[in-house]
PDB file of N, CA and C in Angstrom:
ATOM      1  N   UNK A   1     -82.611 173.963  62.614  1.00  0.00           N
ATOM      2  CA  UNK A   1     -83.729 173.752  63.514  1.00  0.00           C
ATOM      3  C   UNK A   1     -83.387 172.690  64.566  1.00  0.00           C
ATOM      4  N   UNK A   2     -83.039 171.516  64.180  1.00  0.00           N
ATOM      5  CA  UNK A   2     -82.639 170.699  65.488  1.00  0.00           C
ATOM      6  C   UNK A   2     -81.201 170.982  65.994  1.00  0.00           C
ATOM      7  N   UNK A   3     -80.427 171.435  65.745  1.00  0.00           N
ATOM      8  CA  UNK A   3     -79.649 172.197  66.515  1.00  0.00           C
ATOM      9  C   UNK A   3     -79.947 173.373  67.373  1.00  0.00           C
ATOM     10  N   UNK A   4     -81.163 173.776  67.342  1.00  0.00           N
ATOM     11  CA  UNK A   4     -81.921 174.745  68.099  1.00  0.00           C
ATOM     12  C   UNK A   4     -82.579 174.028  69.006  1.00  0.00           C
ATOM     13  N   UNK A   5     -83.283 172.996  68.563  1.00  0.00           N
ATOM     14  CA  UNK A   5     -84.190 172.155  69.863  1.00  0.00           C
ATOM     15  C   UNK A   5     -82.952 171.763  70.446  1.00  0.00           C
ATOM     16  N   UNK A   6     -82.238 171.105  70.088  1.00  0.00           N
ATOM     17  CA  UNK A   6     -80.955 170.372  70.657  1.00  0.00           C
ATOM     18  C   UNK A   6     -80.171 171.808  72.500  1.00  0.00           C
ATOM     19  N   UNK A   7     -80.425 172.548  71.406  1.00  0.00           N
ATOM     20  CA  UNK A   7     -79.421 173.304  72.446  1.00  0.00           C
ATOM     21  C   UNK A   7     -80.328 173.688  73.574  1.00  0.00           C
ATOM     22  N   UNK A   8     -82.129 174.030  73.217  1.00  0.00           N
ATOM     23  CA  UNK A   8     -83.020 174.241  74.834  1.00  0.00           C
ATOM     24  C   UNK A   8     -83.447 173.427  75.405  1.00  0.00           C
ATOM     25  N   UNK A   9     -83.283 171.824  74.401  1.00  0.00           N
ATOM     26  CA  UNK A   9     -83.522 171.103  75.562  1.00  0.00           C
ATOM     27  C   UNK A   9     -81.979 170.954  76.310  1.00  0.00           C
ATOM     28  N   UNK A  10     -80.752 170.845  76.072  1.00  0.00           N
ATOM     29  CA  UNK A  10     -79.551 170.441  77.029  1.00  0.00           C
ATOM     30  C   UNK A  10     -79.975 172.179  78.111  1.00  0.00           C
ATOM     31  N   UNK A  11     -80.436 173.169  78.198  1.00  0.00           N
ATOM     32  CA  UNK A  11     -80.673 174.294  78.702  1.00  0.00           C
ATOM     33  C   UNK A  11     -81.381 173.517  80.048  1.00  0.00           C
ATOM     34  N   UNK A  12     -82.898 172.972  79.648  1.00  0.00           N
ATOM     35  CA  UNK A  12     -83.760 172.590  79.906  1.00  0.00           C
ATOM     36  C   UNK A  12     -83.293 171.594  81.404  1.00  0.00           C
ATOM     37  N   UNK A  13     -82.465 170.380  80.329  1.00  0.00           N
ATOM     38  CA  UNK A  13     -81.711 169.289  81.234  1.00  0.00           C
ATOM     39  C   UNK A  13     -80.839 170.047  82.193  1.00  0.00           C
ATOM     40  N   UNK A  14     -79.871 170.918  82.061  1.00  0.00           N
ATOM     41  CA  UNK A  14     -79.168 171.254  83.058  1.00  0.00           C
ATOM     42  C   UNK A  14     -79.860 172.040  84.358  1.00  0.00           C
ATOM     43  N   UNK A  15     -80.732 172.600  84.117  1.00  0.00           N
ATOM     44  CA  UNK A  15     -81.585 173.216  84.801  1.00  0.00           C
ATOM     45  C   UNK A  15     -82.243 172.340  85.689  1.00  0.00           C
ATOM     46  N   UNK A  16     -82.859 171.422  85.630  1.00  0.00           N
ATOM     47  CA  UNK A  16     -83.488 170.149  86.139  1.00  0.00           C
ATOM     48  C   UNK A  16     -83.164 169.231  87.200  1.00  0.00           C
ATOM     49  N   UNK A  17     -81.189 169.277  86.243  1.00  0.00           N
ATOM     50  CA  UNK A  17     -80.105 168.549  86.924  1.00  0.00           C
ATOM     51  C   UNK A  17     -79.769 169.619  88.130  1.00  0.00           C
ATOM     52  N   UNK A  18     -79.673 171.029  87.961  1.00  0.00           N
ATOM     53  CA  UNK A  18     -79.371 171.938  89.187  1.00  0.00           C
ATOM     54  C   UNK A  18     -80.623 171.825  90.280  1.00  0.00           C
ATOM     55  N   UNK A  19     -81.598 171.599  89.917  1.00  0.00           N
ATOM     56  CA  UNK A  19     -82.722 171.901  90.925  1.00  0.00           C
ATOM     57  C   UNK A  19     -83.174 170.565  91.609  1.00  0.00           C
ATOM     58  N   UNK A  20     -82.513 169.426  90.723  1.00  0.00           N
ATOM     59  CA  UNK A  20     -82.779 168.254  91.985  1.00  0.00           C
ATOM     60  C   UNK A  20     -81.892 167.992  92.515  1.00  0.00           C
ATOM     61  N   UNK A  21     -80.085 168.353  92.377  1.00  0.00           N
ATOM     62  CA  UNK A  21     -79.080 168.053  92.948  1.00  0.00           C
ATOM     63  C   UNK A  21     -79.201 169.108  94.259  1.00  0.00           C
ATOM     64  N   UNK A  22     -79.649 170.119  94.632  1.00  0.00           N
ATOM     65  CA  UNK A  22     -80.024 171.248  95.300  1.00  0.00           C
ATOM     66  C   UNK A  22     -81.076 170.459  96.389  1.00  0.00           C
ATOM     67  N   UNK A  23     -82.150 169.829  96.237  1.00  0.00           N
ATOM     68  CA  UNK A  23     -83.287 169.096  96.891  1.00  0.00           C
ATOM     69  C   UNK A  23     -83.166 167.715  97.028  1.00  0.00           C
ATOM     70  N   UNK A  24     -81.747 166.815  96.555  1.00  0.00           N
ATOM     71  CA  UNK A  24     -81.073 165.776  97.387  1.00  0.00           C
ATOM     72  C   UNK A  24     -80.811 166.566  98.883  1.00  0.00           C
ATOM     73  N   UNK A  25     -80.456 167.493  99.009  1.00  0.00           N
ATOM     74  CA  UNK A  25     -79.445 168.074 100.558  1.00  0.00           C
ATOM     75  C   UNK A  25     -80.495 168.778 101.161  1.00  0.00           C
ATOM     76  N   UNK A  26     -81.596 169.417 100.894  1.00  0.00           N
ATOM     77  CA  UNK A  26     -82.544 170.430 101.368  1.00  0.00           C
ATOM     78  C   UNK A  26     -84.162 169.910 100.986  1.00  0.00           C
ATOM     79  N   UNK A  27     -84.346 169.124 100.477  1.00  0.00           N
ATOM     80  CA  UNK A  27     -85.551 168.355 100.006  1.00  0.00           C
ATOM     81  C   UNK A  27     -86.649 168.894 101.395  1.00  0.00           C
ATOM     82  N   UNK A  28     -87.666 169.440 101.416  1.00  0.00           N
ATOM     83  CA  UNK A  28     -88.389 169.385 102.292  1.00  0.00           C
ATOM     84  C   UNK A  28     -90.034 169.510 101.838  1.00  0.00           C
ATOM     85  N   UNK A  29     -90.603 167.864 101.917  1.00  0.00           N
ATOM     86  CA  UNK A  29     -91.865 168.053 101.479  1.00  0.00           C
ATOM     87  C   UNK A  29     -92.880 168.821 102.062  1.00  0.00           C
ATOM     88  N   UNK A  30     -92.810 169.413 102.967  1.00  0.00           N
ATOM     89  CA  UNK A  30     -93.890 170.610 103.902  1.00  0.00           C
ATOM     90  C   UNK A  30     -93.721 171.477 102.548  1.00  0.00           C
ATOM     91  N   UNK A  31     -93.094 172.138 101.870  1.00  0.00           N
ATOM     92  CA  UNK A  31     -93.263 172.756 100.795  1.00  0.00           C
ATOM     93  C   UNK A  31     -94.023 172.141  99.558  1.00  0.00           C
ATOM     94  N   UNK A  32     -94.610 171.764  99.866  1.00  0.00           N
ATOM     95  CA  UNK A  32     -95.117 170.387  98.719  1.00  0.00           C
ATOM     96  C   UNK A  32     -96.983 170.978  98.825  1.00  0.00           C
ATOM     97  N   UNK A  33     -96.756 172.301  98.001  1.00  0.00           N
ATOM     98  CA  UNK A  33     -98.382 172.666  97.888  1.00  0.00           C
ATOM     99  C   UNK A  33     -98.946 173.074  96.652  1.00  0.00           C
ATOM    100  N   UNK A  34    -100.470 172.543  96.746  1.00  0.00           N
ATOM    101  CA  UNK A  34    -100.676 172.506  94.923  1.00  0.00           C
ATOM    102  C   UNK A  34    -100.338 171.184  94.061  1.00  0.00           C
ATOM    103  N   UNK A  35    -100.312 171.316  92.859  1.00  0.00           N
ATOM    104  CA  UNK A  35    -100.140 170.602  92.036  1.00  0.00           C
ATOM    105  C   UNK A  35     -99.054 170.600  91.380  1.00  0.00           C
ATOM    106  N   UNK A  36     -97.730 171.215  91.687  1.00  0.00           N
ATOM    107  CA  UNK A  36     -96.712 171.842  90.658  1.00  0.00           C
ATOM    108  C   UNK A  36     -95.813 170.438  91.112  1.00  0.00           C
ATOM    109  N   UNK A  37     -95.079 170.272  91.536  1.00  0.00           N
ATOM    110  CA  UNK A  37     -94.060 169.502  92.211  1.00  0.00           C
ATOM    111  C   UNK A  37     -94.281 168.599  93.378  1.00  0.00           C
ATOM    112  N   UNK A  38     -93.839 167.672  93.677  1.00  0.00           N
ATOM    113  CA  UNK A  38     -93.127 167.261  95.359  1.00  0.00           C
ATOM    114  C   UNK A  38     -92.428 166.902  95.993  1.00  0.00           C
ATOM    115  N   UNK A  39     -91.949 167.887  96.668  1.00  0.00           N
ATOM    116  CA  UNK A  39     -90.303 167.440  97.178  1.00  0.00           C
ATOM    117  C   UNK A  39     -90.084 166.081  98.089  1.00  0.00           C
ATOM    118  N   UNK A  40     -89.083 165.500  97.871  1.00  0.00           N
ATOM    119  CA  UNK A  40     -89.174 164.487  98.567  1.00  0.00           C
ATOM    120  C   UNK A  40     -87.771 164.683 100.090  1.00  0.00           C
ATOM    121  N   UNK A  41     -87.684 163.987 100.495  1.00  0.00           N
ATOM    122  CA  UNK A  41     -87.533 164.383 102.093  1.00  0.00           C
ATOM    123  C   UNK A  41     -85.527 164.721 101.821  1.00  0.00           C
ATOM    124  N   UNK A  42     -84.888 165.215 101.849  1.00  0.00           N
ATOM    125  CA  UNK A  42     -83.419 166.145 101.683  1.00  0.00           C
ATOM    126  C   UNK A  42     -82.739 165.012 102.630  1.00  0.00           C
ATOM    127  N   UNK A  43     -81.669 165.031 102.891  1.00  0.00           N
ATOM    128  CA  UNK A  43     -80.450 164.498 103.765  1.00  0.00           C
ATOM    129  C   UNK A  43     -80.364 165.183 104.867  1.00  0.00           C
ATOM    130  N   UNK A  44     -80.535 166.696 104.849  1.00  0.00           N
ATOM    131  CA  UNK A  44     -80.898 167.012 105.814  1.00  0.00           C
ATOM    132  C   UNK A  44     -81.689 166.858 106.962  1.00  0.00           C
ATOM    133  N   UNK A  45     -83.210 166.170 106.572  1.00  0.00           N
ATOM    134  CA  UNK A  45     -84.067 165.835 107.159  1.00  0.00           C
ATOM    135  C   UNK A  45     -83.578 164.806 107.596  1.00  0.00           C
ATOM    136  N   UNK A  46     -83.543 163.388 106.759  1.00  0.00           N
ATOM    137  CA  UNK A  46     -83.140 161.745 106.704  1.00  0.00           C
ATOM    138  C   UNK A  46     -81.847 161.630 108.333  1.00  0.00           C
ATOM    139  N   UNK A  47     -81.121 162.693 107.768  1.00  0.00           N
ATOM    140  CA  UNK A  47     -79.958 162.343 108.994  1.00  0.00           C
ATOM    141  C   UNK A  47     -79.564 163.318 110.397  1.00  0.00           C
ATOM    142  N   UNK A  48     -80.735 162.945 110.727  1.00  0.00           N
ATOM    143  CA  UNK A  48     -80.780 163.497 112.097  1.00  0.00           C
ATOM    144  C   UNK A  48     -81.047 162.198 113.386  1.00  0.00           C
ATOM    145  N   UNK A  49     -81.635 162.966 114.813  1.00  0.00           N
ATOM    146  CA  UNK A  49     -81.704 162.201 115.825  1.00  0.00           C
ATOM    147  C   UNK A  49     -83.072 162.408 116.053  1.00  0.00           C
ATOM    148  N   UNK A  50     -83.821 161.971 116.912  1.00  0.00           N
ATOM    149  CA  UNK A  50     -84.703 162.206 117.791  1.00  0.00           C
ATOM    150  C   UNK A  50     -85.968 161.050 116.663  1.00  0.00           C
ATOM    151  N   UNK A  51     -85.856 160.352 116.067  1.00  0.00           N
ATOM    152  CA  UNK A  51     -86.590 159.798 115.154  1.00  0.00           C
ATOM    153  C   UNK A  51     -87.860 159.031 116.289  1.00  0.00           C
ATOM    154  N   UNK A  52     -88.967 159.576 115.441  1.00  0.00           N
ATOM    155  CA  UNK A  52     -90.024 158.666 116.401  1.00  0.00           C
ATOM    156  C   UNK A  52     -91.182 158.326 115.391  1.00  0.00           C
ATOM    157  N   UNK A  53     -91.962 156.782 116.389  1.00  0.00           N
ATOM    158  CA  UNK A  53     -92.806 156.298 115.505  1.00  0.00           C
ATOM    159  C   UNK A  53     -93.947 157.255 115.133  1.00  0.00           C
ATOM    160  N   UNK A  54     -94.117 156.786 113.405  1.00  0.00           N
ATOM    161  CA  UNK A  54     -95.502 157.719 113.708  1.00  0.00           C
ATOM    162  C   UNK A  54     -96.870 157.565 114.211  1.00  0.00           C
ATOM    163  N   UNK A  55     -96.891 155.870 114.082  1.00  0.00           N
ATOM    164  CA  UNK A  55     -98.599 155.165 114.667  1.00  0.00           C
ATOM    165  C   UNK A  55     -98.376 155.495 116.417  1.00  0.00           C
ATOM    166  N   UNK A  56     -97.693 155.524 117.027  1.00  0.00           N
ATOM    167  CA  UNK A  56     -98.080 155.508 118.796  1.00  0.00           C
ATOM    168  C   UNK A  56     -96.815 156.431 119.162  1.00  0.00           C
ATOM    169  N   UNK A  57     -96.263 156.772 118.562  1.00  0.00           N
ATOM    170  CA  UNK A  57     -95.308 158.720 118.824  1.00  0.00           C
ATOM    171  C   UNK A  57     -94.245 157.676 119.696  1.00  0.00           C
ATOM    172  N   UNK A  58     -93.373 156.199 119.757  1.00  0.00           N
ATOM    173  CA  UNK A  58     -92.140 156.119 120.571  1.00  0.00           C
ATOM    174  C   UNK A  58     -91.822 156.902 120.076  1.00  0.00           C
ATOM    175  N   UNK A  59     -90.015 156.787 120.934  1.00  0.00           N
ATOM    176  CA  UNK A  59     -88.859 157.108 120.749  1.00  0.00           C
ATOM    177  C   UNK A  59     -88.207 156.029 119.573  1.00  0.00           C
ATOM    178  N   UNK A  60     -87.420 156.128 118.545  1.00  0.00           N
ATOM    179  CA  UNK A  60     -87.013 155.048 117.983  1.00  0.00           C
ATOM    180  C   UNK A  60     -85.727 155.732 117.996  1.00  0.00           C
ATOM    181  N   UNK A  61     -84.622 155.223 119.205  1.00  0.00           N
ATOM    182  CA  UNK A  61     -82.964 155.724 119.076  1.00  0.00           C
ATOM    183  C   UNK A  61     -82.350 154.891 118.024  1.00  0.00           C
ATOM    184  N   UNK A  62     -83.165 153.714 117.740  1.00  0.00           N
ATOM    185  CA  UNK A  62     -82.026 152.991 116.270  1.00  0.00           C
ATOM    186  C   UNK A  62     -82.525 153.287 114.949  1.00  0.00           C
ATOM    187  N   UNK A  63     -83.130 154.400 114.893  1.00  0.00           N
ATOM    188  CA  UNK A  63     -83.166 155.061 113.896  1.00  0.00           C
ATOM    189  C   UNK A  63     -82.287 156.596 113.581  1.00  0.00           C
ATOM    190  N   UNK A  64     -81.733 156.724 114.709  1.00  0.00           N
ATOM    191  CA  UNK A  64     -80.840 157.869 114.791  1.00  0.00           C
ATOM    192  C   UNK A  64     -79.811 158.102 113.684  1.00  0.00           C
ATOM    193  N   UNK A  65     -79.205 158.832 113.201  1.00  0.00           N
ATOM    194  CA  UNK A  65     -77.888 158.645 112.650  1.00  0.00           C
ATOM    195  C   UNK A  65     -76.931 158.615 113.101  1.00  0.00           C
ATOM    196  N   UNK A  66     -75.625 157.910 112.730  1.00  0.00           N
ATOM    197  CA  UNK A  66     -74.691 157.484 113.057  1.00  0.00           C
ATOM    198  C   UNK A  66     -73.416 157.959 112.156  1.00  0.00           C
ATOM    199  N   UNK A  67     -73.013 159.466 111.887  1.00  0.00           N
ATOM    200  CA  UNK A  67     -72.245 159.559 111.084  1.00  0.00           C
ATOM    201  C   UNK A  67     -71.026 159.904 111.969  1.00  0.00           C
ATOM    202  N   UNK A  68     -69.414 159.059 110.532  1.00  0.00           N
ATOM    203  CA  UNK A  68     -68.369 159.181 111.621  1.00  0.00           C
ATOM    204  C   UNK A  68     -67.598 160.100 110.423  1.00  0.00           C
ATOM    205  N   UNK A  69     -66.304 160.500 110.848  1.00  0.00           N
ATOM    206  CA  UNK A  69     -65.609 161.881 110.319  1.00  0.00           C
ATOM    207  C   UNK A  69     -64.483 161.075 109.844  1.00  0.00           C
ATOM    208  N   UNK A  70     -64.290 160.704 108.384  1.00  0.00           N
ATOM    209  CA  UNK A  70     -62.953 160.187 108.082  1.00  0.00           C
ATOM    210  C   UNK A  70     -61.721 160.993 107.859  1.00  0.00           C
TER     211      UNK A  70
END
């Protein structure tokens, strides 16, 4: 018997581990409806340009990203 729980929960865990390593890179809370989950904001989103305030809509360019190619 606990070699049975043992083995759906590591099922359970890997599953968990695939679906938040997936929504580090693609995270997009606009999908965030209901009560089930909420995604929180991906790398995708985080590292871009055009970043602006949200109380009075500036421009904020030092919030841009800055990635370099080693």
């Amino acid at each position: 018997m606990n070699r049975e729980v043992l083995a759906r929960l590591l099922t359970v865990g890997a599953a968990f581990e695939d679906t938040l390593a997936r929504m580090i890179f693609t995270g997009n809370p606009v999908a965030n409806i209901g009560t089930g989950y909420a995604e929180y904001q991906g790398l995708e989103l985080l590292v871009a340009t055009g970043h602006t305030d949200i109380l009075d809509a500036t421009s904020c360019p030092s919030l841009d990203s800055d990635i370099k190619e080693f």
